[in-house]
C-alpha atoms as a PDB file:
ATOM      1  CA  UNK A   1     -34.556  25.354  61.833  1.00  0.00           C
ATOM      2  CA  UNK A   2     -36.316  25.326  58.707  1.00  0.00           C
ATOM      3  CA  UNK A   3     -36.478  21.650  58.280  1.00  0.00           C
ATOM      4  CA  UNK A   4     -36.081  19.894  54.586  1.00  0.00           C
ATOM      5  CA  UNK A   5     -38.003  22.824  53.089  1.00  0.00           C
ATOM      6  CA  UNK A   6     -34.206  24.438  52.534  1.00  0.00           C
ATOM      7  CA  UNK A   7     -31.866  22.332  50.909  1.00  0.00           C
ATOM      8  CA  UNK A   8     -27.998  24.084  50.968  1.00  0.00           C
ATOM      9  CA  UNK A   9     -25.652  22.463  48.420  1.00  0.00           C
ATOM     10  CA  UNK A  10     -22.425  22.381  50.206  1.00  0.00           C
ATOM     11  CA  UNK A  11     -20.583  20.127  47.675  1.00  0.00           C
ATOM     12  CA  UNK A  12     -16.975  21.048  47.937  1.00  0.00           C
ATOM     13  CA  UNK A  13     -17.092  22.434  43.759  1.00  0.00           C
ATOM     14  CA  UNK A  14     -19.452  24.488  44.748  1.00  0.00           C
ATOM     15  CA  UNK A  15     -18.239  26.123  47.524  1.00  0.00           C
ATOM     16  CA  UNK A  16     -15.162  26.951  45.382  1.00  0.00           C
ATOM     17  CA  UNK A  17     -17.168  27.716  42.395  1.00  0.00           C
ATOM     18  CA  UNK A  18     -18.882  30.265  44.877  1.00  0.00           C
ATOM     19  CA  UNK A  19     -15.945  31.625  46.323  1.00  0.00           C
ATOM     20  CA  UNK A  20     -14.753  32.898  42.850  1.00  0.00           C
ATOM     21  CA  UNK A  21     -18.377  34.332  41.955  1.00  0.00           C
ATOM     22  CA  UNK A  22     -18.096  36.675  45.491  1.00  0.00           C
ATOM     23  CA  UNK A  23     -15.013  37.749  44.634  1.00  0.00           C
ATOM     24  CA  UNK A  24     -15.252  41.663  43.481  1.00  0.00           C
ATOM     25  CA  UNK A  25     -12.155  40.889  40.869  1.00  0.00           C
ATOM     26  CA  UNK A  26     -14.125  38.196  39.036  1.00  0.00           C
ATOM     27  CA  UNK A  27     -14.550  39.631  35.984  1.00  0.00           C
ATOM     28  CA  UNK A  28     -18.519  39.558  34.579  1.00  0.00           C
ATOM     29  CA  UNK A  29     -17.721  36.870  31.548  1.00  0.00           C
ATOM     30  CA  UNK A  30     -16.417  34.639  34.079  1.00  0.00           C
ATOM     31  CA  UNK A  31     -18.885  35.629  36.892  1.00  0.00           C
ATOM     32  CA  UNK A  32     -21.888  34.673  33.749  1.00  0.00           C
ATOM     33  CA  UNK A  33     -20.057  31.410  33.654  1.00  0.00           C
ATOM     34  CA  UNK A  34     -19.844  30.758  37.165  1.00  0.00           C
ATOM     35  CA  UNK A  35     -24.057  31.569  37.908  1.00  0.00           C
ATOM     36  CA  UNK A  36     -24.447  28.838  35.064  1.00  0.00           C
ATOM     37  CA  UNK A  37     -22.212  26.279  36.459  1.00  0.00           C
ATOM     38  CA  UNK A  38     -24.082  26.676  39.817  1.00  0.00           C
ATOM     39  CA  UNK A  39     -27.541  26.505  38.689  1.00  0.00           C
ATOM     40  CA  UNK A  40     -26.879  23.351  36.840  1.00  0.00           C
ATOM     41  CA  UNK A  41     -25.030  21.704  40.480  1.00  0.00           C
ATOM     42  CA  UNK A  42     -28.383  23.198  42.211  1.00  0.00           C
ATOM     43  CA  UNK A  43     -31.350  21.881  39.405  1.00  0.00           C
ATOM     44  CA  UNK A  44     -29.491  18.186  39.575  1.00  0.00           C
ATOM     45  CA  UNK A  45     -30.857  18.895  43.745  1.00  0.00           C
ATOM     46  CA  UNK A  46     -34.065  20.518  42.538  1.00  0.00           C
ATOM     47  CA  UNK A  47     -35.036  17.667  40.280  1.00  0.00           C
ATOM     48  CA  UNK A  48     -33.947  15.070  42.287  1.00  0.00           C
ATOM     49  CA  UNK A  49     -37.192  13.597  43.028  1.00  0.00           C
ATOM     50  CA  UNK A  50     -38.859  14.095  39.520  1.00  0.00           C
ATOM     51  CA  UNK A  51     -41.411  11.531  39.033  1.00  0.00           C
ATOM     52  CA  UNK A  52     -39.929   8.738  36.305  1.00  0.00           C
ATOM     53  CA  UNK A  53     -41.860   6.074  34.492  1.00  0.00           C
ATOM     54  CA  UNK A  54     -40.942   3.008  32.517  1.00  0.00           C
ATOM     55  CA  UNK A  55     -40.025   2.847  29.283  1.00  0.00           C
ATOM     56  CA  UNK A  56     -39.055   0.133  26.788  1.00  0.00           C
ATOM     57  CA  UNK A  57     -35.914   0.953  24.624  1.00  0.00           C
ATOM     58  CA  UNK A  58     -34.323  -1.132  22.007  1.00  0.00           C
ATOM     59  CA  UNK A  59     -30.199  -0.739  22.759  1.00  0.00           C
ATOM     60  CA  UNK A  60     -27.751  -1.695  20.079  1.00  0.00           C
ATOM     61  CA  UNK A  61     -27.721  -5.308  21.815  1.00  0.00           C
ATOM     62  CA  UNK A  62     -31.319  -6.224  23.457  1.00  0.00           C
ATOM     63  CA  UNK A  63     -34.499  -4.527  24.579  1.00  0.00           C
ATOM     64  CA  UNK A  64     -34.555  -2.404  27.821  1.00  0.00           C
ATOM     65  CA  UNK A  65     -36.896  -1.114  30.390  1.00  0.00           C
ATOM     66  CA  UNK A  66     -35.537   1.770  31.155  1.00  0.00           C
ATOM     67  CA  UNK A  67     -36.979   5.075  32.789  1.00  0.00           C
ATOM     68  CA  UNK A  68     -37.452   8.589  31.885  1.00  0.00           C
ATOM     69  CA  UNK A  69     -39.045  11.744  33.455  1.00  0.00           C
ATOM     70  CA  UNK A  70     -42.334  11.688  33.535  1.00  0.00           C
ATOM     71  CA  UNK A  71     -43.374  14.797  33.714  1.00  0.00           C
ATOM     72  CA  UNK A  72     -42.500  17.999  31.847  1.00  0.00           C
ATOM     73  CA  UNK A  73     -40.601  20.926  33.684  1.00  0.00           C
ATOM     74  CA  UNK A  74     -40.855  24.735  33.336  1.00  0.00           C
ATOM     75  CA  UNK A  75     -38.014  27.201  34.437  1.00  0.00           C
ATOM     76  CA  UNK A  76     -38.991  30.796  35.577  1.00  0.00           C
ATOM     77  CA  UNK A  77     -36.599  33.126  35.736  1.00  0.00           C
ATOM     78  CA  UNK A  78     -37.073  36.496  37.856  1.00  0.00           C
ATOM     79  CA  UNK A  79     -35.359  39.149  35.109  1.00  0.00           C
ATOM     80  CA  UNK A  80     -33.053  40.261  35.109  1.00  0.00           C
ATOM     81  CA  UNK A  81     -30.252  38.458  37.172  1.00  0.00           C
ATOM     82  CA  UNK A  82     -32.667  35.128  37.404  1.00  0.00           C
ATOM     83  CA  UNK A  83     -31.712  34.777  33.251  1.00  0.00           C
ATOM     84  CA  UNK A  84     -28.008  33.927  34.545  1.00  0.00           C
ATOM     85  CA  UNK A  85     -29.617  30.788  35.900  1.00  0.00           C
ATOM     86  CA  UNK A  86     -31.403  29.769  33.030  1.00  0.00           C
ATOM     87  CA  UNK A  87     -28.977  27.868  30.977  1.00  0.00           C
ATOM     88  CA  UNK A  88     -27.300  25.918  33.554  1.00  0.00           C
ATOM     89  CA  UNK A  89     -31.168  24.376  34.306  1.00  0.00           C
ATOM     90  CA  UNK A  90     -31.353  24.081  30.426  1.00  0.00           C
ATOM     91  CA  UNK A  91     -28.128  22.172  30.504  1.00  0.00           C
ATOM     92  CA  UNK A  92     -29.975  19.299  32.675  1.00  0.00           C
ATOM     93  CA  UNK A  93     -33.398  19.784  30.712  1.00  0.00           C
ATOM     94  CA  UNK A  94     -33.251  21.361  27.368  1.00  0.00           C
ATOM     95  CA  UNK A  95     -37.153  20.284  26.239  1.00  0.00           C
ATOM     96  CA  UNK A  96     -37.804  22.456  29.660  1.00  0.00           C
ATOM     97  CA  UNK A  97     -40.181  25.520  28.468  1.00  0.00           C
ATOM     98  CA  UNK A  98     -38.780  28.866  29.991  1.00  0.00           C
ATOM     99  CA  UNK A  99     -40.990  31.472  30.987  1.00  0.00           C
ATOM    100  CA  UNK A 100     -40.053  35.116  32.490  1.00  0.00           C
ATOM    101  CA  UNK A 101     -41.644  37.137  35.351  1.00  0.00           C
ATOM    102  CA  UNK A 102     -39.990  40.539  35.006  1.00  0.00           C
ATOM    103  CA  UNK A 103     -39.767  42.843  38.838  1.00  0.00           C
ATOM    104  CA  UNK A 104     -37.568  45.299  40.179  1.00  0.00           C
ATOM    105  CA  UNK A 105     -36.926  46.381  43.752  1.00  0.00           C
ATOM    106  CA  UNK A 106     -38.174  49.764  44.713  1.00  0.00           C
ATOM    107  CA  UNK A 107     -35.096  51.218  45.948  1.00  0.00           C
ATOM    108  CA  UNK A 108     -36.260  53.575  48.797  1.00  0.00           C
ATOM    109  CA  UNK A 109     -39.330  50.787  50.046  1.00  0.00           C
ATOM    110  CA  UNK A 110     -37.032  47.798  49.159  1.00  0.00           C
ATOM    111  CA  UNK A 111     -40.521  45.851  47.959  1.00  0.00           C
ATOM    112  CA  UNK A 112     -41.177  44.418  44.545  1.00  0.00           C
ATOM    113  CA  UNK A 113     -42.405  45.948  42.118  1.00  0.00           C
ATOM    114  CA  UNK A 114     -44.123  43.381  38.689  1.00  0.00           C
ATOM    115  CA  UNK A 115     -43.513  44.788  35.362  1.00  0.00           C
ATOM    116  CA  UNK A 116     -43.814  41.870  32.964  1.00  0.00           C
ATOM    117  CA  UNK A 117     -45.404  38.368  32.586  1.00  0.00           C
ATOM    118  CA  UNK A 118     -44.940  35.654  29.988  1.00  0.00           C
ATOM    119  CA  UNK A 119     -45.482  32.041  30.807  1.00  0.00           C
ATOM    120  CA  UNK A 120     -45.923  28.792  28.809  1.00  0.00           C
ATOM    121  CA  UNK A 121     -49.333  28.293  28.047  1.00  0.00           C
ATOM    122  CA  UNK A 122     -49.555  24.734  29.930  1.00  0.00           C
ATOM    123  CA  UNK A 123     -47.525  25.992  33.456  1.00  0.00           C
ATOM    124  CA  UNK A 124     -50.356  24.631  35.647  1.00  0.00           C
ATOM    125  CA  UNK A 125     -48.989  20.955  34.491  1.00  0.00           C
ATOM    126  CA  UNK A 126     -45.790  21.305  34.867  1.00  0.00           C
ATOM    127  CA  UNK A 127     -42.764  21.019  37.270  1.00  0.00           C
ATOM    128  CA  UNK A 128     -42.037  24.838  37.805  1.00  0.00           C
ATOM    129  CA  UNK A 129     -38.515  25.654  39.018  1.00  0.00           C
ATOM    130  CA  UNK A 130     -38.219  29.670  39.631  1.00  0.00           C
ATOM    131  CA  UNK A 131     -34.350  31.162  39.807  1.00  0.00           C
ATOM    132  CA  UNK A 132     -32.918  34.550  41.080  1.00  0.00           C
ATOM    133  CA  UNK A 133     -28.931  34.482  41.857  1.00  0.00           C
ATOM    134  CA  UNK A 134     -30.606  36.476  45.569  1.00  0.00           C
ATOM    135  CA  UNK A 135     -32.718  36.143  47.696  1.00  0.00           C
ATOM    136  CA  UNK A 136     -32.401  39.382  50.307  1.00  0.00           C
ATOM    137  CA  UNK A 137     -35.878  40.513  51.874  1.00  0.00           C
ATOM    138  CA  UNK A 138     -38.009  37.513  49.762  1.00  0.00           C
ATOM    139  CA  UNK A 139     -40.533  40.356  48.331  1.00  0.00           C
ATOM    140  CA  UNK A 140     -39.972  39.669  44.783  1.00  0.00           C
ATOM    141  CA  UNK A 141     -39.316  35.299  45.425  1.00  0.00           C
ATOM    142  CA  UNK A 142     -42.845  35.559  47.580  1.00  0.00           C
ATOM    143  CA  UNK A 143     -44.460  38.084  44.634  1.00  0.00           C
ATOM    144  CA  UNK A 144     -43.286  35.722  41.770  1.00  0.00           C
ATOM    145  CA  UNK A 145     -44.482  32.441  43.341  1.00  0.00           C
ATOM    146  CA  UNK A 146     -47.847  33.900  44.322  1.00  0.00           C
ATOM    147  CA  UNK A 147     -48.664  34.863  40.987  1.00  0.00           C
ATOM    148  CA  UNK A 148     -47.540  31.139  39.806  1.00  0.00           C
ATOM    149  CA  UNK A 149     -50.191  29.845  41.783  1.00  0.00           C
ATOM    150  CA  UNK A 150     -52.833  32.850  40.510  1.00  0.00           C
ATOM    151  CA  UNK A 151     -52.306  30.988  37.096  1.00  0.00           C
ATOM    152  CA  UNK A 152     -53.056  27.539  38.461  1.00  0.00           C
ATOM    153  CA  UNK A 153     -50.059  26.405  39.564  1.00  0.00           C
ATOM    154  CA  UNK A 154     -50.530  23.643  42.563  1.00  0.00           C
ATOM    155  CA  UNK A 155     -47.762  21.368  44.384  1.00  0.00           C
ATOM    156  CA  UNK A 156     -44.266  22.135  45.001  1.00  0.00           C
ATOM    157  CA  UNK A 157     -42.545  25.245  43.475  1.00  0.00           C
ATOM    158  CA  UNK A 158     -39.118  24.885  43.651  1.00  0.00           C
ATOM    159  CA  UNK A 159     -36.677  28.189  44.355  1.00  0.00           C
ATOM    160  CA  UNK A 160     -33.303  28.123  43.205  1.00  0.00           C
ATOM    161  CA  UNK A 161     -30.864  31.337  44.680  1.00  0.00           C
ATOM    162  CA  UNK A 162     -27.170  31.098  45.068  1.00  0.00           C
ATOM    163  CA  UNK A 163     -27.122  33.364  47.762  1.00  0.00           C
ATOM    164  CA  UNK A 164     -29.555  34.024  50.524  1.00  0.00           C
ATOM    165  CA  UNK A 165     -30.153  36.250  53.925  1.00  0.00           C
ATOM    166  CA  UNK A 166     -32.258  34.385  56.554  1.00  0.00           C
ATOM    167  CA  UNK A 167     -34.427  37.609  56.245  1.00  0.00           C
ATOM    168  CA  UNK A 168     -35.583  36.284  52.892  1.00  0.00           C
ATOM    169  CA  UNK A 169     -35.641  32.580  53.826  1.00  0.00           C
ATOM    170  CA  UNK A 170     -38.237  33.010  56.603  1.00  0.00           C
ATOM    171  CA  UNK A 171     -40.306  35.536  54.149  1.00  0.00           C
ATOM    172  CA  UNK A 172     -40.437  33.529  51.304  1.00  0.00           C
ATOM    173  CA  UNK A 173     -41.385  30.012  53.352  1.00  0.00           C
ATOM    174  CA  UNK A 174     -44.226  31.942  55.506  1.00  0.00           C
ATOM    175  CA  UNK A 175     -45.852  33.066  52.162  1.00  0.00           C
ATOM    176  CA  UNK A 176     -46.165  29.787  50.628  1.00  0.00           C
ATOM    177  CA  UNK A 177     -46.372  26.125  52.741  1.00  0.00           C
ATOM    178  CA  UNK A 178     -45.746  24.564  49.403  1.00  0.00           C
ATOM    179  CA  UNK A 179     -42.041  26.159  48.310  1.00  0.00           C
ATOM    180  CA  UNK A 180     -38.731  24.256  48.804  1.00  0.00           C
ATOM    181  CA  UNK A 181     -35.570  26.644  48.635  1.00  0.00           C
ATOM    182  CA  UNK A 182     -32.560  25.316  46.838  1.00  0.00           C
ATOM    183  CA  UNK A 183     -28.923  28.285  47.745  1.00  0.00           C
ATOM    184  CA  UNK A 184     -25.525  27.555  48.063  1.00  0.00           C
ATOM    185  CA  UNK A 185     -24.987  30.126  50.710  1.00  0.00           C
ATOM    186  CA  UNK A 186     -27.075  31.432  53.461  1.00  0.00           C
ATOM    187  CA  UNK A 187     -25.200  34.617  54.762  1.00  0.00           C
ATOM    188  CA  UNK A 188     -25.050  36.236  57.736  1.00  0.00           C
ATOM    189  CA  UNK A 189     -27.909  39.262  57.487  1.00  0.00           C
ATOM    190  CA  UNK A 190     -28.923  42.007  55.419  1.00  0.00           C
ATOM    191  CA  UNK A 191     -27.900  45.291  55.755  1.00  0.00           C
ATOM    192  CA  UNK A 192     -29.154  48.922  56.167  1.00  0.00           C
ATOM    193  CA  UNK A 193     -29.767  48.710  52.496  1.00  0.00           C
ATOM    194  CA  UNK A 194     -31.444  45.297  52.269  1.00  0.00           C
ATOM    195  CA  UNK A 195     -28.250  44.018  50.700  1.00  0.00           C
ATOM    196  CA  UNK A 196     -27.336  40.619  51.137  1.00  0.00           C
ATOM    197  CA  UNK A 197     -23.834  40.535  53.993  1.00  0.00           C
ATOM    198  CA  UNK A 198     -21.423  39.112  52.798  1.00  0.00           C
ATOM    199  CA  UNK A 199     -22.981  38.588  49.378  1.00  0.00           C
ATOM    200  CA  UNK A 200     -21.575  38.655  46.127  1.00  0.00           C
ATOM    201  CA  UNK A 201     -22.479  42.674  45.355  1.00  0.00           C
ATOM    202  CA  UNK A 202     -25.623  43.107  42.295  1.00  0.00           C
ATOM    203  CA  UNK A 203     -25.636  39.468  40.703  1.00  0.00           C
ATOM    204  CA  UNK A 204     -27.446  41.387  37.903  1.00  0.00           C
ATOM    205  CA  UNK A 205     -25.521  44.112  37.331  1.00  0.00           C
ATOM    206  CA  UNK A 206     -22.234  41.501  37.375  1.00  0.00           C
ATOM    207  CA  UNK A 207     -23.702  38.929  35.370  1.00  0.00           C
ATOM    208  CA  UNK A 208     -24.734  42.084  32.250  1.00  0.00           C
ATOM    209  CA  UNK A 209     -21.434  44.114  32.822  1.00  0.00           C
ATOM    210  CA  UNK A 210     -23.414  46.991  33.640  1.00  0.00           C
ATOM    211  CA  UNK A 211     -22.081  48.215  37.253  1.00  0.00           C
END
């Protein structure tokens, strides 16, 4: 229902990989590992259609055209939990510059609420990929990519979550026509709390030890 602007990656690893990460005995060095593992499976989707151009190469045997990225890509994570991403995106595109938009839901209105900014200096020219392990109501997804664009960035934005509730789906695509979101789970609703059902519990507090 909402078209190629939500890609699920359903490959069989990462189903499994995901099955692990919900479960409440996975310990938090091994739930860190998992969130990596997944973000890299979901940025190979993300970057899928990167724009290439030709390049000529000399190989140990002959010249080559070959092709490489052509342009430069910039990973925003949503602190805390989104830094559990990070790496696993770095893993596919270490030059990739990493900047941080830091919010926190309000626990009685369930809304975001900004605290901190830092962002490369040249964002507006690159590809920007934004990651948070959940995407419940879409307050804090639909806060972070509207600020993006208040500093000039234009085009696609691409959202990676592992986990999302259709809630925060249908938020996050009405506040922007230009996002495309990247999960390995949608789940079935969000509950009285405006916690994600079935979930995987407070990726944040699993992925820092700190429940």
């Amino acid at each position: 229902m909402w078209g190629d602007r939500v890609r699920l990656i359903d490959h069989p690893m990462v189903q499994h990989k995901l099955s692990i990460l919900r479960d409440k005995a996975t310990p938090s060095k091994q739930f860190r590992e998992l969130v990596r593992e997944l973000a890299l499976f979901e940025g190979y989707e993300a970057m899928r259609d990167l724009p290439l151009s030709e390049v000529d190469v000399e190989t140990p045997l002959a010249p080559a055209t070959c092709r490489r990225v052509a342009k430069q890509v910039a990973v925003v994570p949503i602190l805390r939990a989104g830094l559990g991403m990070v790496d696993g995106v770095l893993d596919l595109v270490p030059a990739a510059r990493v900047g941080h938009l830091g919010m926190y839901r309000d626990e009685t209105t369930h809304r975001p609420v900004a605290y901190y900014a830092k962002l490369p200096d040249d964002i507006a020219e690159r590809v920007v990929i934004v990651v948070d392990p959940m995407l419940a109501t879409g307050g804090s997804a639909a806060a972070a990519i509207a600020y993006l664009r208040e500093q000039g960035v234009a085009g696609v934005v691409r959202l990676m979550v592992i986990v999302a509730a259709p809630q925060g789906v249908e938020a996050v695509l009405a506040s922007d026509p230009d996002v495309e979101i990247y999960a390995c789970a949608i789940d079935e609703r969000l509950d009285e709390n405006a916690y994600i059902l079935p979930g995987l519990g407070d990726a944040g507090d699993r992925i820092f030890g700190t429940e």
